[in-house]
C-alpha atoms as a PDB file:
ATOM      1  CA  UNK A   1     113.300 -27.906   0.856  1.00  0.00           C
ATOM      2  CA  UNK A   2     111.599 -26.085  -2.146  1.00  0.00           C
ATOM      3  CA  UNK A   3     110.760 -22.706  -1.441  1.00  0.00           C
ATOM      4  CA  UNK A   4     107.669 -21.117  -2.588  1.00  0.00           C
ATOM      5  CA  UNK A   5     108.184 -17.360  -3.694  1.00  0.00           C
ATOM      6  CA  UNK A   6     105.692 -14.826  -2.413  1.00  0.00           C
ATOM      7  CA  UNK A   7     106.239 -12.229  -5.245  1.00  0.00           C
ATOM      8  CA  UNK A   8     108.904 -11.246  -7.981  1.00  0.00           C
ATOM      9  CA  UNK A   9     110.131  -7.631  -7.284  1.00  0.00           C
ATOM     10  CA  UNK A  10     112.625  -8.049 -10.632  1.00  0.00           C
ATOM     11  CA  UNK A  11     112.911 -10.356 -13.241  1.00  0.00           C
ATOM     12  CA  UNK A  12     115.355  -9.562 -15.473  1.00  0.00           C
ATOM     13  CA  UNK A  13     115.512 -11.209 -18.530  1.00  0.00           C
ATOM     14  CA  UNK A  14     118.414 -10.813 -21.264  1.00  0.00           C
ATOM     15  CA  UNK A  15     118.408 -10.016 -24.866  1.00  0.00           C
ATOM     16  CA  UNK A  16     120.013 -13.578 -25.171  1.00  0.00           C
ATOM     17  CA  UNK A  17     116.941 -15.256 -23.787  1.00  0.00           C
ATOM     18  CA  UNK A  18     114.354 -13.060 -25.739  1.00  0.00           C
ATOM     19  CA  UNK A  19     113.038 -12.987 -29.125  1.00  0.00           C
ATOM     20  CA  UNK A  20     115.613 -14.376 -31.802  1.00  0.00           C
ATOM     21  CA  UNK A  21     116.191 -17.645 -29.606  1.00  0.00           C
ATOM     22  CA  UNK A  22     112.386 -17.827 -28.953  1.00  0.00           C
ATOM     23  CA  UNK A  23     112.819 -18.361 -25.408  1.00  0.00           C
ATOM     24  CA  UNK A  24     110.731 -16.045 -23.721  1.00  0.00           C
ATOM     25  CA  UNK A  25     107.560 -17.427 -24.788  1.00  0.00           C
ATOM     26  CA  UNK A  26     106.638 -19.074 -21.028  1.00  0.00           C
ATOM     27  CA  UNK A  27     108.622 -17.044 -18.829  1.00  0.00           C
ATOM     28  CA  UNK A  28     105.846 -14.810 -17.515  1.00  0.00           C
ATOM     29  CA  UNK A  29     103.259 -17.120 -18.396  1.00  0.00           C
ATOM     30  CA  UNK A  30     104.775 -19.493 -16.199  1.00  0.00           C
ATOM     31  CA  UNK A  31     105.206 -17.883 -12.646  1.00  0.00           C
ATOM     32  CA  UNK A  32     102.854 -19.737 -10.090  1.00  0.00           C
ATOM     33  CA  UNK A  33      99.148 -18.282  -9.640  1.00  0.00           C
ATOM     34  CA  UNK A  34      99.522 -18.420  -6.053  1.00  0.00           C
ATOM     35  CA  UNK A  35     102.743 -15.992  -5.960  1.00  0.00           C
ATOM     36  CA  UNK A  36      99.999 -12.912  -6.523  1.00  0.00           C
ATOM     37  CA  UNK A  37     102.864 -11.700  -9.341  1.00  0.00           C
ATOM     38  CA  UNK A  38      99.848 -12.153 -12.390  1.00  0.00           C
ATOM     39  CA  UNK A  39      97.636  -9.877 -10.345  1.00  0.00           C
ATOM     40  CA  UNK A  40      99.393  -7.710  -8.501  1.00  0.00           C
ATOM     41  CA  UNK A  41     101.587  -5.314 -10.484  1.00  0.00           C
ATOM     42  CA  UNK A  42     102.125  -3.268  -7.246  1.00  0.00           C
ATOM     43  CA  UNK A  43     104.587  -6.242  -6.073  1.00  0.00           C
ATOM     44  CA  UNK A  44     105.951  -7.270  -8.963  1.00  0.00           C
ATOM     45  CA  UNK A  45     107.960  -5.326 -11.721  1.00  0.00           C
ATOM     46  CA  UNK A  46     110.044  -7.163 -14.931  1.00  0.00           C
ATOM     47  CA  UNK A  47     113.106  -5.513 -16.021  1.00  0.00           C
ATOM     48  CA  UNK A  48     113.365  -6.650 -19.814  1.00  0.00           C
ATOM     49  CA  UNK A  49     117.104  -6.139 -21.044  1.00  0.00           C
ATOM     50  CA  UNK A  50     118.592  -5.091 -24.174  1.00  0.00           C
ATOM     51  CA  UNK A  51     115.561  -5.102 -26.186  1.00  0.00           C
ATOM     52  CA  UNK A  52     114.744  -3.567 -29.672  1.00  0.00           C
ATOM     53  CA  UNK A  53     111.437  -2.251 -30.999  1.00  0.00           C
ATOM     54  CA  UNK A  54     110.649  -5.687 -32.831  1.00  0.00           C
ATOM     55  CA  UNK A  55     111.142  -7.633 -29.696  1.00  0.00           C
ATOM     56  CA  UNK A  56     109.270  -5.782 -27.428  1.00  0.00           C
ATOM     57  CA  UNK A  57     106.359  -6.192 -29.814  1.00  0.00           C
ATOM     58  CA  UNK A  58     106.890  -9.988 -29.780  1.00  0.00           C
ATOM     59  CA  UNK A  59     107.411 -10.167 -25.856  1.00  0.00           C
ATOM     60  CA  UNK A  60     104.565  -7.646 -24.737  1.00  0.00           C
ATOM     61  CA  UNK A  61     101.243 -10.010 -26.034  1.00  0.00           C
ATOM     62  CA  UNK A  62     103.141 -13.034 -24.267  1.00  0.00           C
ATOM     63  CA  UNK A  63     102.989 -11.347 -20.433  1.00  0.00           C
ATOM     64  CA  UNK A  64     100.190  -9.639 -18.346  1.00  0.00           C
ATOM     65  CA  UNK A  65     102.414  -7.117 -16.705  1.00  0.00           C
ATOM     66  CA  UNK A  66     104.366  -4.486 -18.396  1.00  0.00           C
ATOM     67  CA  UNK A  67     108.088  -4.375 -17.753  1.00  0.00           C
ATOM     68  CA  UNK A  68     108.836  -1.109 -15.586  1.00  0.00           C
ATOM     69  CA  UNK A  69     112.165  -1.128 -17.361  1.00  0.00           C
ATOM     70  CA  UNK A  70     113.805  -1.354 -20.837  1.00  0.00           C
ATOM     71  CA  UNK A  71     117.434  -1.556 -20.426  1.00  0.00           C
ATOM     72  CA  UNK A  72     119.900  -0.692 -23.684  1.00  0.00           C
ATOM     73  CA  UNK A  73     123.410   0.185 -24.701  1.00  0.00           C
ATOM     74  CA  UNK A  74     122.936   4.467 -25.028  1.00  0.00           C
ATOM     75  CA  UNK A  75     125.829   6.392 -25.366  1.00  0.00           C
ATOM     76  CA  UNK A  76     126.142   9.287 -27.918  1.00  0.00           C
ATOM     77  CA  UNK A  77     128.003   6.692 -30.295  1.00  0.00           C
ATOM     78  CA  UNK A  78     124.916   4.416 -30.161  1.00  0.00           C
ATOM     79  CA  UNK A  79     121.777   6.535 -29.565  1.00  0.00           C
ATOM     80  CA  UNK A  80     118.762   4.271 -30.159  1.00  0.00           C
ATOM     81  CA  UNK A  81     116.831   7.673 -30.879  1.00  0.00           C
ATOM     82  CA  UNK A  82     113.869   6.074 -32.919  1.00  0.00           C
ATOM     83  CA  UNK A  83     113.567   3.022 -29.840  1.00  0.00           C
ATOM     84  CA  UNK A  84     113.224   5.576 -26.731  1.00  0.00           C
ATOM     85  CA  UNK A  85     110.133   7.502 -27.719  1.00  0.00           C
ATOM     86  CA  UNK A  86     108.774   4.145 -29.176  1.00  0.00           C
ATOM     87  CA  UNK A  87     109.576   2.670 -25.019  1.00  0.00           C
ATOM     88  CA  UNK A  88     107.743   5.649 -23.338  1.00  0.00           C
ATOM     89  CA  UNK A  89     105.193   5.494 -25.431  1.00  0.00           C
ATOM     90  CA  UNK A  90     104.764   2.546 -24.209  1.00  0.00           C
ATOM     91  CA  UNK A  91     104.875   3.470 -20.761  1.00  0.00           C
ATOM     92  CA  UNK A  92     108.228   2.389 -19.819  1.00  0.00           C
ATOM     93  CA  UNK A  93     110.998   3.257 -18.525  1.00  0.00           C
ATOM     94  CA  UNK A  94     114.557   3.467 -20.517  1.00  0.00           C
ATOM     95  CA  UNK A  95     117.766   2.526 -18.936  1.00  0.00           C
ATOM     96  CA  UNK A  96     120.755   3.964 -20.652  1.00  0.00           C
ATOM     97  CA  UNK A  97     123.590   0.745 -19.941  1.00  0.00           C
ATOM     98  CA  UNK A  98     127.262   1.765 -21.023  1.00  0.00           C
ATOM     99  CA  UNK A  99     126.153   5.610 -20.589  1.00  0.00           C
ATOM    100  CA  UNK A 100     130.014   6.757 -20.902  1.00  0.00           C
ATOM    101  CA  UNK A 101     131.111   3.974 -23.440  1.00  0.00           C
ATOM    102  CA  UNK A 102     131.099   0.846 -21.830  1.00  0.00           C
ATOM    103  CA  UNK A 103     134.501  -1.002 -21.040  1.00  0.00           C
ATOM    104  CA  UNK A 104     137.610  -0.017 -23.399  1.00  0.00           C
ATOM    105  CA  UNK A 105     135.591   2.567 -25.220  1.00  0.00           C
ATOM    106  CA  UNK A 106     135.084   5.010 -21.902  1.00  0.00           C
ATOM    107  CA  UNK A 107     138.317   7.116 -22.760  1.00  0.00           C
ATOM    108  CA  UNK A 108     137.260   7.607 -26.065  1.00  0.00           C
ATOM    109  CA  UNK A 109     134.067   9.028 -25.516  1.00  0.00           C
ATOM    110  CA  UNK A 110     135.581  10.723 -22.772  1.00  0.00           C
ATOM    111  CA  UNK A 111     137.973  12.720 -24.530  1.00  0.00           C
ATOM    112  CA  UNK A 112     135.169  13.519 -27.937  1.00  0.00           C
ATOM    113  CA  UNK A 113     136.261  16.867 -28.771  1.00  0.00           C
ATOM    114  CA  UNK A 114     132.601  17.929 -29.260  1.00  0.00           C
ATOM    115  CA  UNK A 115     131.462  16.878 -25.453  1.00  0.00           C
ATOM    116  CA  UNK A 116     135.091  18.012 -24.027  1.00  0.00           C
ATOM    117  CA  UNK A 117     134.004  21.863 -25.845  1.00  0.00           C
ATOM    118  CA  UNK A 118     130.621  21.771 -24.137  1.00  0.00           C
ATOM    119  CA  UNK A 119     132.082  20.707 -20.720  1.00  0.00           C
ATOM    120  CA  UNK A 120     134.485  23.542 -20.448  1.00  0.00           C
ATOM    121  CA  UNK A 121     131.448  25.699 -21.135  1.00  0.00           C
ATOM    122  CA  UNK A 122     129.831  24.282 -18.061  1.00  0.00           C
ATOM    123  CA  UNK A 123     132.940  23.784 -16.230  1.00  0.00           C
ATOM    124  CA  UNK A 124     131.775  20.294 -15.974  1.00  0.00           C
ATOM    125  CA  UNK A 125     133.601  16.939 -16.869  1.00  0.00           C
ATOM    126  CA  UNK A 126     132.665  14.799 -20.340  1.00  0.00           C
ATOM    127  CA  UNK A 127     130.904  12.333 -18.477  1.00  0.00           C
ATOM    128  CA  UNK A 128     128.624  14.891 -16.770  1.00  0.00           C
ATOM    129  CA  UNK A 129     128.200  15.899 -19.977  1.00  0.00           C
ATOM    130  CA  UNK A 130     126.681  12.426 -21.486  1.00  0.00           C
ATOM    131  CA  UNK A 131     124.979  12.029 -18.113  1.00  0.00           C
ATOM    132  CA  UNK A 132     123.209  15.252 -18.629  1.00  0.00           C
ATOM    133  CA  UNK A 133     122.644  14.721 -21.945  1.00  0.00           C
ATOM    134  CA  UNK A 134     120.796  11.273 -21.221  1.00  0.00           C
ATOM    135  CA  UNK A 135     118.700  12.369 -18.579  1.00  0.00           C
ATOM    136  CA  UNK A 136     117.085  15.352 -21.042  1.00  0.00           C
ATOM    137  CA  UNK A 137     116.083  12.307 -23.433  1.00  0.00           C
ATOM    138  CA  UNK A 138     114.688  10.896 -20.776  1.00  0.00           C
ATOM    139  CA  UNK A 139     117.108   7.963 -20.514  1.00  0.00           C
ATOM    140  CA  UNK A 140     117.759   6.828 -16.803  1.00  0.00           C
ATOM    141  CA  UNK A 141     121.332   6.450 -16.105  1.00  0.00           C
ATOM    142  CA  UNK A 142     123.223   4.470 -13.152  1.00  0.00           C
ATOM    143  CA  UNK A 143     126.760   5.098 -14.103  1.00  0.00           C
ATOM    144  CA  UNK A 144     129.223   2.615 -12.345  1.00  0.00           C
ATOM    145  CA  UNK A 145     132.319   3.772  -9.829  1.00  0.00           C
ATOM    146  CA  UNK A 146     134.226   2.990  -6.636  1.00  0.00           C
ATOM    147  CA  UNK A 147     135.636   6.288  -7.042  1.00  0.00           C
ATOM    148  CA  UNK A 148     134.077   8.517  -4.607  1.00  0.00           C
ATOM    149  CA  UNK A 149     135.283  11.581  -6.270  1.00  0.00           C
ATOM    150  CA  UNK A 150     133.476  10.281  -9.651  1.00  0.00           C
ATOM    151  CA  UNK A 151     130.480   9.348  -7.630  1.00  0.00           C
ATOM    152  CA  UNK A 152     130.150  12.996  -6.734  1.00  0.00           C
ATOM    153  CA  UNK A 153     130.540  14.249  -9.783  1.00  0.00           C
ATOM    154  CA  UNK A 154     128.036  11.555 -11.469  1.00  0.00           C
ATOM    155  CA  UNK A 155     125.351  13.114  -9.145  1.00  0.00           C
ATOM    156  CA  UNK A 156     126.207  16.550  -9.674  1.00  0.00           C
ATOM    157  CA  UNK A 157     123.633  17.039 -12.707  1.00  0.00           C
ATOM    158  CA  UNK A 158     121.092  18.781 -11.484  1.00  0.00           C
ATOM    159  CA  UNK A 159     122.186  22.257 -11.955  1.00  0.00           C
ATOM    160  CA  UNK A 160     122.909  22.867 -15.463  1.00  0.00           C
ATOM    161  CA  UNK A 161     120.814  22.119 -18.631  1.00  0.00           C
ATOM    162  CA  UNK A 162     122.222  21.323 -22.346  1.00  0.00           C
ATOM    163  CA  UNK A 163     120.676  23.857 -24.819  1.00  0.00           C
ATOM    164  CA  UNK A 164     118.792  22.299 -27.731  1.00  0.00           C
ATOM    165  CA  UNK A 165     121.692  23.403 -29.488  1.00  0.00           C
ATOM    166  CA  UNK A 166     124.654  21.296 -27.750  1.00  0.00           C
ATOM    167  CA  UNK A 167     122.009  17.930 -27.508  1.00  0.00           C
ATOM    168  CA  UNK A 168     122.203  18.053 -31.722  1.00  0.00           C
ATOM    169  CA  UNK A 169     125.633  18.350 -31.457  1.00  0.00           C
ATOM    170  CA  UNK A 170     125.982  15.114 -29.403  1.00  0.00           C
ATOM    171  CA  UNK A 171     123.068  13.420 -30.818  1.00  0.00           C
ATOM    172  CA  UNK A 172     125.151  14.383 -34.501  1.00  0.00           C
ATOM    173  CA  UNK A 173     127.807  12.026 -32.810  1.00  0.00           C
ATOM    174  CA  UNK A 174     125.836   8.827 -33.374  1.00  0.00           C
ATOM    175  CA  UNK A 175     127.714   6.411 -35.242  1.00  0.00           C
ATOM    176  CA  UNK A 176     125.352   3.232 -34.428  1.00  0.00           C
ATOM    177  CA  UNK A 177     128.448   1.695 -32.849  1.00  0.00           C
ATOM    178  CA  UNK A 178     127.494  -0.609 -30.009  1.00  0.00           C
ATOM    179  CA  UNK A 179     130.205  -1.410 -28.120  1.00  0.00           C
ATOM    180  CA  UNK A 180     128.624  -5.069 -25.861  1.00  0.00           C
ATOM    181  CA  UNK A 181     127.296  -7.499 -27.948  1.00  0.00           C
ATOM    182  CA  UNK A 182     125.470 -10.380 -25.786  1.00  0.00           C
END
């Protein structure tokens, strides 16, 4: 039995699929009229991942709903600073993925002596640090743990604020080094 879908509350799509392979061309284009997902954006969001500047400006003319979400690799070694303000400009939301490093780079960001210095003046951890530091960018982050101490302290970022200062001195870190290539 072939079901028929009502509406599409995600589609995620990943930087594999999109622009340099060329496959994103009928994605969109192609989800049934009847599903209500072409004229009704209330029901039906796409989360685009891992996508650059020159993508998006392939992908956007090819769809009639603009993602909700832009999902990239933003840490304070690999900022993306000139592809965030180009994504809200566009109306869109920014998803920091890997916001503390991403796997076997974590400790190392972890234990930056520049963060570490403007932790202990917060009496806050590194990673509430880079946390902090995304959200005042305006980068959404949904750090991963099954550590219900670190869960704690990954929502515990609402009651301090970086100076102007301390966000150069972690945006100074920015090496371009992307850690997950897909």
């Amino acid at each position: 039995m072939k079901m028929k879908p009502y509406f599409i509350s995600v589609l995620a799509l990943s930087f594999a699929l999109l622009g340099s392979c060329g496959a994103s061309k009928n994605v969109p284009a192609d989800l049934p009229e009847e599903s209500g997902s072409r004229q009704d954006s209330s029901s039906f969001s796409e989360e685009t991942s891992q996508e650059e500047a020159e993508e998006l400006e392939e992908f956007l003319p090819q769809v009639t709903i603009t993602p909700a979400l832009v999902q990239n690799e933003i840490h304070p070694y690999y900022q993306e600073n000139d592809v965030i303000p180009y994504i809200h400009q566009l109306g869109i939301a920014v998803q920091g993925w890997y916001p503390l490093g991403g796997r076997g780079h974590t400790q190392e960001l972890l234990n930056d002596e520049t963060i570490a210095a403007i932790g202990e003046a917060y009496n806050r951890s590194a990673a509430q640090v880079i946390l902090r530091w995304n959200l005042q960018k305006g980068v959404v982050v949904i750090p991963g743990s099954s550590n219900p101490d670190h869960i704690k302290e990954n929502i515990s970022l609402f009651d301090f604020e970086l100076t102007q200062e301390e966000m150069e001195r972690i945006n100074a870190l920015d090496r371009n080094e992307k850690h997950d290539w897909y």
